[in-house]
Protein backbone atom coordinates (compact mmCIF):
# COMPACT_ATOMS: atom_id res chain seq x y z
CA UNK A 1 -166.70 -45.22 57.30
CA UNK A 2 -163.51 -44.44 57.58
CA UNK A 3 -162.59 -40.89 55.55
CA UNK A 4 -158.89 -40.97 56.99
CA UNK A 5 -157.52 -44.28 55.98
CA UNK A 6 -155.29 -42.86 53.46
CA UNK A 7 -153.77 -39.89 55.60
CA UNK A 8 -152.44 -39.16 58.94
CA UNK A 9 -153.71 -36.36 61.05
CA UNK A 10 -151.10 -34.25 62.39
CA UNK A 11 -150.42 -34.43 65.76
CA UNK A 12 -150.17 -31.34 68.15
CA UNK A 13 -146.61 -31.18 68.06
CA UNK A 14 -146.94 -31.10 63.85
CA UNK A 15 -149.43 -28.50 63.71
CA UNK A 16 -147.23 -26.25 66.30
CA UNK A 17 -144.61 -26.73 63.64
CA UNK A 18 -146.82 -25.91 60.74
CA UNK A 19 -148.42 -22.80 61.57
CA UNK A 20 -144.62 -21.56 63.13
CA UNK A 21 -143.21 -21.88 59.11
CA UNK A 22 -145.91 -19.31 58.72
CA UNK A 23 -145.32 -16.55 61.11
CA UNK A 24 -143.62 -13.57 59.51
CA UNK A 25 -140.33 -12.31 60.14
CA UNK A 26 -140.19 -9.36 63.24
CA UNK A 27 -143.64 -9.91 64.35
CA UNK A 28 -145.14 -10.40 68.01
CA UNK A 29 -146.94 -12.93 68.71
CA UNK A 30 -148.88 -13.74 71.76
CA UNK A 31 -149.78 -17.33 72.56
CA UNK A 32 -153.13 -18.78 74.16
CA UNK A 33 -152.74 -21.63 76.99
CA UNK A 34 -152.92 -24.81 75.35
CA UNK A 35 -152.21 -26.25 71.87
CA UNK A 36 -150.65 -22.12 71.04
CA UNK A 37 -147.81 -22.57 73.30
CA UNK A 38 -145.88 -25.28 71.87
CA UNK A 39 -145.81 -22.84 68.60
CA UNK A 40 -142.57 -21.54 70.64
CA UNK A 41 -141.13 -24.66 70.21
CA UNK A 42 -140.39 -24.63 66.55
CA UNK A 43 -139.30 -21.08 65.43
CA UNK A 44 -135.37 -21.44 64.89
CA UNK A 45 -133.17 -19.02 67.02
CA UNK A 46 -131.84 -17.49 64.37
CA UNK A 47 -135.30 -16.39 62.80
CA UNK A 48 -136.79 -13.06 64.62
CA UNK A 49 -140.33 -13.45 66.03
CA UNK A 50 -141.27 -11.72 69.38
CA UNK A 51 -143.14 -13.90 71.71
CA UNK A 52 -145.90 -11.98 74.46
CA UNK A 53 -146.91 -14.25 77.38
CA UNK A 54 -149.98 -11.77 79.16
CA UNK A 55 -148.93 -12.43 82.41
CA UNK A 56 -146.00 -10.39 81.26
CA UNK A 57 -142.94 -11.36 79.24
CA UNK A 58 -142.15 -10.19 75.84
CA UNK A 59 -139.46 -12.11 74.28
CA UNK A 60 -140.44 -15.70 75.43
CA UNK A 61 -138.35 -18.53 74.71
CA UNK A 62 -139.10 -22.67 74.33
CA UNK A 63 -139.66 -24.62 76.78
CA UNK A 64 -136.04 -25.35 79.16
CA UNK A 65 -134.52 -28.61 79.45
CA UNK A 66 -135.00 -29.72 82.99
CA UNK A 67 -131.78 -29.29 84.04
CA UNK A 68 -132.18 -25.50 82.60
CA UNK A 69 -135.47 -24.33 84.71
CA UNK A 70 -135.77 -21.18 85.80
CA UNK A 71 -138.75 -21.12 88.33
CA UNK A 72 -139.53 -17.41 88.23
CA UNK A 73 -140.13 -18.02 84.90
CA UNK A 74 -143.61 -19.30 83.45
CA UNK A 75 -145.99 -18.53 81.03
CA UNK A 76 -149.53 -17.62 81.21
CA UNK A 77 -150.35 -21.48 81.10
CA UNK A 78 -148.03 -21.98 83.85
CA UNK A 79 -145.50 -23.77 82.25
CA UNK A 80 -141.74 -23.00 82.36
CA UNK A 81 -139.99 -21.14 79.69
CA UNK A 82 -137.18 -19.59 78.58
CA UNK A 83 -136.29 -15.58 78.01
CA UNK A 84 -134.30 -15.09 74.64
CA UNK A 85 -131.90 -12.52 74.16
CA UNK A 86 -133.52 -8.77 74.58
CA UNK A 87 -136.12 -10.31 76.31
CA UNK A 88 -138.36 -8.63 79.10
CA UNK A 89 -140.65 -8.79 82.17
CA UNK A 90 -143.35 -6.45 83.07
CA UNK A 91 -146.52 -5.62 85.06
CA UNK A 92 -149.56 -7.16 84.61
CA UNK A 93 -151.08 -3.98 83.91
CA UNK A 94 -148.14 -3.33 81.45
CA UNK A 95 -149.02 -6.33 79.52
CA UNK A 96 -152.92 -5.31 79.07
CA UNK A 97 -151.63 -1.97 77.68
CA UNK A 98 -149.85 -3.84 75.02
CA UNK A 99 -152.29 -5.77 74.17
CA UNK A 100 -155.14 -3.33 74.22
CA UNK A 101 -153.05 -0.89 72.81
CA UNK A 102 -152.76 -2.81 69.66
CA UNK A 103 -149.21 -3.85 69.49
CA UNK A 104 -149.55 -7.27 68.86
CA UNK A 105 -149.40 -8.52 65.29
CA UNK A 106 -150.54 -11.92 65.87
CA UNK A 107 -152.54 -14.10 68.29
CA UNK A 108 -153.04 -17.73 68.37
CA UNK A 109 -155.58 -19.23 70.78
CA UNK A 110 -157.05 -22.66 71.36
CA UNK A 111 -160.79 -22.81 70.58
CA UNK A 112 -164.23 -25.45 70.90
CA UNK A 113 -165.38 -23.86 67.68
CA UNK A 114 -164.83 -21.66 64.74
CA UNK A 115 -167.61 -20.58 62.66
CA UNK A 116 -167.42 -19.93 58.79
CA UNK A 117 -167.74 -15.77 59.70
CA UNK A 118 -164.74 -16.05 61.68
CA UNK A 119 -166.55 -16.01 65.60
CA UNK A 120 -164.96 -17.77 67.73
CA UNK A 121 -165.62 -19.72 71.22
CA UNK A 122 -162.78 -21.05 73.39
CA UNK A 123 -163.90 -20.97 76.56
CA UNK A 124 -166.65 -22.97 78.55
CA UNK A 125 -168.75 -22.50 81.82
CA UNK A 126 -168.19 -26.10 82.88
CA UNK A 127 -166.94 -26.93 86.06
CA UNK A 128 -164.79 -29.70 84.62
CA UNK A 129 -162.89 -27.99 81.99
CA UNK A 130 -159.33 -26.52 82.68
CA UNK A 131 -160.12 -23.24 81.95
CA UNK A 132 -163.78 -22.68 82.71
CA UNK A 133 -163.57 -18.68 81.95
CA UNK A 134 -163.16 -16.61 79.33
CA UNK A 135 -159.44 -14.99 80.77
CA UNK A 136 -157.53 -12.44 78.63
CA UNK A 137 -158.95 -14.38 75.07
CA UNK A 138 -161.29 -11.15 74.52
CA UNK A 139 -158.59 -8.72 74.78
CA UNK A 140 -156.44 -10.64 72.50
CA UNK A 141 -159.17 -11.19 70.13
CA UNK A 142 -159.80 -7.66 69.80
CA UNK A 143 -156.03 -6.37 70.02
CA UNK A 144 -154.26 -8.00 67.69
CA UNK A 145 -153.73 -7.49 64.61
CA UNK A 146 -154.17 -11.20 63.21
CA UNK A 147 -156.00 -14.44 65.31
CA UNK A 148 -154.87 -17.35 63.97
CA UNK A 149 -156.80 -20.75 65.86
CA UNK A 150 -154.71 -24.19 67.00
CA UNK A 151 -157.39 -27.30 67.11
CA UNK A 152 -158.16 -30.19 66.41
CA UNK A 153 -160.78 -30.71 63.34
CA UNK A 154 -163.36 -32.51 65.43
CA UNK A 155 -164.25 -33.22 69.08
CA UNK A 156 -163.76 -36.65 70.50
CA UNK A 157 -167.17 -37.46 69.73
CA UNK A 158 -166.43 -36.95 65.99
CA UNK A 159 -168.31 -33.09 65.66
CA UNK A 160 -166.87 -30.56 63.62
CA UNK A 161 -165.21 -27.64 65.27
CA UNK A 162 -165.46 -25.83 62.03
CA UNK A 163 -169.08 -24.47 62.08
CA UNK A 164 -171.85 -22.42 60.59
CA UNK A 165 -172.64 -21.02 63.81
CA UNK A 166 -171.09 -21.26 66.98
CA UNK A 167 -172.95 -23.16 70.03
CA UNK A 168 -170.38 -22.50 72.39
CA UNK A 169 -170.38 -18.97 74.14
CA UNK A 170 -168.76 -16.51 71.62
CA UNK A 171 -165.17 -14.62 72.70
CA UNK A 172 -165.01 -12.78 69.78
CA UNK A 173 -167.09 -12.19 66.61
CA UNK A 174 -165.66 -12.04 63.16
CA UNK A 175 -162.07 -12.28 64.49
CA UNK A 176 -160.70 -15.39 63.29
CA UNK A 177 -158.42 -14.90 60.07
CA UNK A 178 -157.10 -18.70 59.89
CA UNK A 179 -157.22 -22.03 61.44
CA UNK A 180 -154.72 -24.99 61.74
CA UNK A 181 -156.68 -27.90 62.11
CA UNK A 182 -155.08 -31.50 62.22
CA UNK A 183 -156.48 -32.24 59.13
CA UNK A 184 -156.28 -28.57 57.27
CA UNK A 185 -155.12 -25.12 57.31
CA UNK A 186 -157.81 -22.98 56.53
CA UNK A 187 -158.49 -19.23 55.91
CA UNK A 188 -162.01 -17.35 57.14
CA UNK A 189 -162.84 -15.36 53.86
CA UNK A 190 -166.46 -13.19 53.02
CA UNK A 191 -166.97 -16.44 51.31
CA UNK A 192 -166.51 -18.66 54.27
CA UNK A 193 -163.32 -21.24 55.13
CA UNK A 194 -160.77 -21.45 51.77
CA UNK A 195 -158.73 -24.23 52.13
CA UNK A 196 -155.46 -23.43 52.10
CA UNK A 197 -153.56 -26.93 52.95
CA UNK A 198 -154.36 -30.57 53.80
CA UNK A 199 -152.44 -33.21 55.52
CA UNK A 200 -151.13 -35.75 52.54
CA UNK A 201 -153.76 -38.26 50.98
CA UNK A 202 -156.51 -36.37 52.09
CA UNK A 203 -159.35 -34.91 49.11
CA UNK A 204 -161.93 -31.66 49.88
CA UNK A 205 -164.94 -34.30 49.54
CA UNK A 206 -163.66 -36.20 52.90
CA UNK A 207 -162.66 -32.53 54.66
CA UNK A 208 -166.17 -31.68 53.83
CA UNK A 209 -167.74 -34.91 55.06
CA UNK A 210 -166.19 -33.92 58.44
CA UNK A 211 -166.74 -30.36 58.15
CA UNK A 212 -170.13 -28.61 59.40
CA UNK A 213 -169.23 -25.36 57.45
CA UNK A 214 -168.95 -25.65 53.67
CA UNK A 215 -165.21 -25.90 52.70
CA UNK A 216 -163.59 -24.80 49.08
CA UNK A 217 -160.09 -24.70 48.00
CA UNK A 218 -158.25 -21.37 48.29
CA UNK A 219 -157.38 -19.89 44.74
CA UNK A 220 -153.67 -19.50 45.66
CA UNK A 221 -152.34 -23.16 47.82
CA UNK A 222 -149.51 -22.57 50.35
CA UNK A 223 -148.15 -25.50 50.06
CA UNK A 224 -148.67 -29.51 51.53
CA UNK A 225 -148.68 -29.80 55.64
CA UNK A 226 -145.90 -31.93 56.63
């Protein structure tokens, strides 16, 4: 059966944009490889959040036009990027001590799963996978302030990434605080994930039907995903 006929998943680019409305004013923000980094993309220039790459710049930009590449200049994922206005290099070391240190309010990683508790597991020992080690997630985890999670709802075999338990190798325990699925936005409570947002069209019974976790609306809604 088909639960999503009458609503359209978001698509990376549209859940980048989404969870970028929500970032606060003034805060820094570091961003996983992956899904996270695109997150740059969509925060206007005139609106005052500090991006962290961990191989060290503070003050990260989007992405360049091509004709506007700077190739000293790269994220942690290894993609080009830009430096905005105030913005800064440092040491590797440098970096670590920022984010150990606790500076960062908000980090938003890529993950396999999220369980209802708020663990989370985004990295894998396979020899296949693009990042097949843990990297600087567990510092980031445990530094910041808030870890927010960029995914998709399901795998490409149709399981939920939203879980009771995790399966995959755990980076963190208890650290997740809210999830941007493209289906849902979703906040880890005591009581489990409160949904806080679906795309248009789509009802909590077909979430849940896709959902390993049990799902319940949030008392307060932020709003419809767009």
């Amino acid at each position: 059966m088909n639960f999503f006929a009458a609503c359209k998943p978001m698509t990376r680019n549209e859940m980048a944009e989404r969870l970028a409305r929500d970032i606060p004013e003034g805060w820094y923000v570091n961003l996983g490889i992956g899904a996270p980094l695109k997150v740059a993309d969509y925060v206007p220039v005139e609106r005052e959040v500090i991006f962290h790459s961990e191989n060290g710049v503070l003050g990260m930009g989007p992405a360049p036009q091509p004709d506007q590449v700077n190739r000293w200049l790269i994220n942690a994922g290894k993609q080009y990027v830009t430096l905005r206005t105030g913005g800064s290099y440092m040491h590797h070391a440098d970096s670590f001590a920022l984010i150990r240190g606790g500076h960062l309010d908000l980090c938003v990683l890529g993950a396999f799963q999220v369980a209802e508790n708020g663990d989370i597991a985004n990295w894998s020992t396979s020899d296949n996978d693009t990042a097949p080690a843990v990297g600087g997630a567990m510092d980031l985890a445990a530094g910041a302030r808030q870890l927010w999670v960029i995914m998709d709802h399901q795998t490409k075999s149709g399981e939920s990434r939203l879980v009771r338990r995790c399966t995959y190798p755990l980076t963190a325990i208890g650290a997740v605080k809210r999830v941007y699925t493209n289906l849902a936005v979703l906040d880890v409570t005591e009581d489990g994930f409160a949904v806080r947002d679906m795309v248009p069209g789509l009802t909590l019974d077909a979430l849940q039907k896709v959902t390993d976790a049990p799902v319940r609306m949030a008392k307060v809604n932020a709003g419809a995903a767009s």
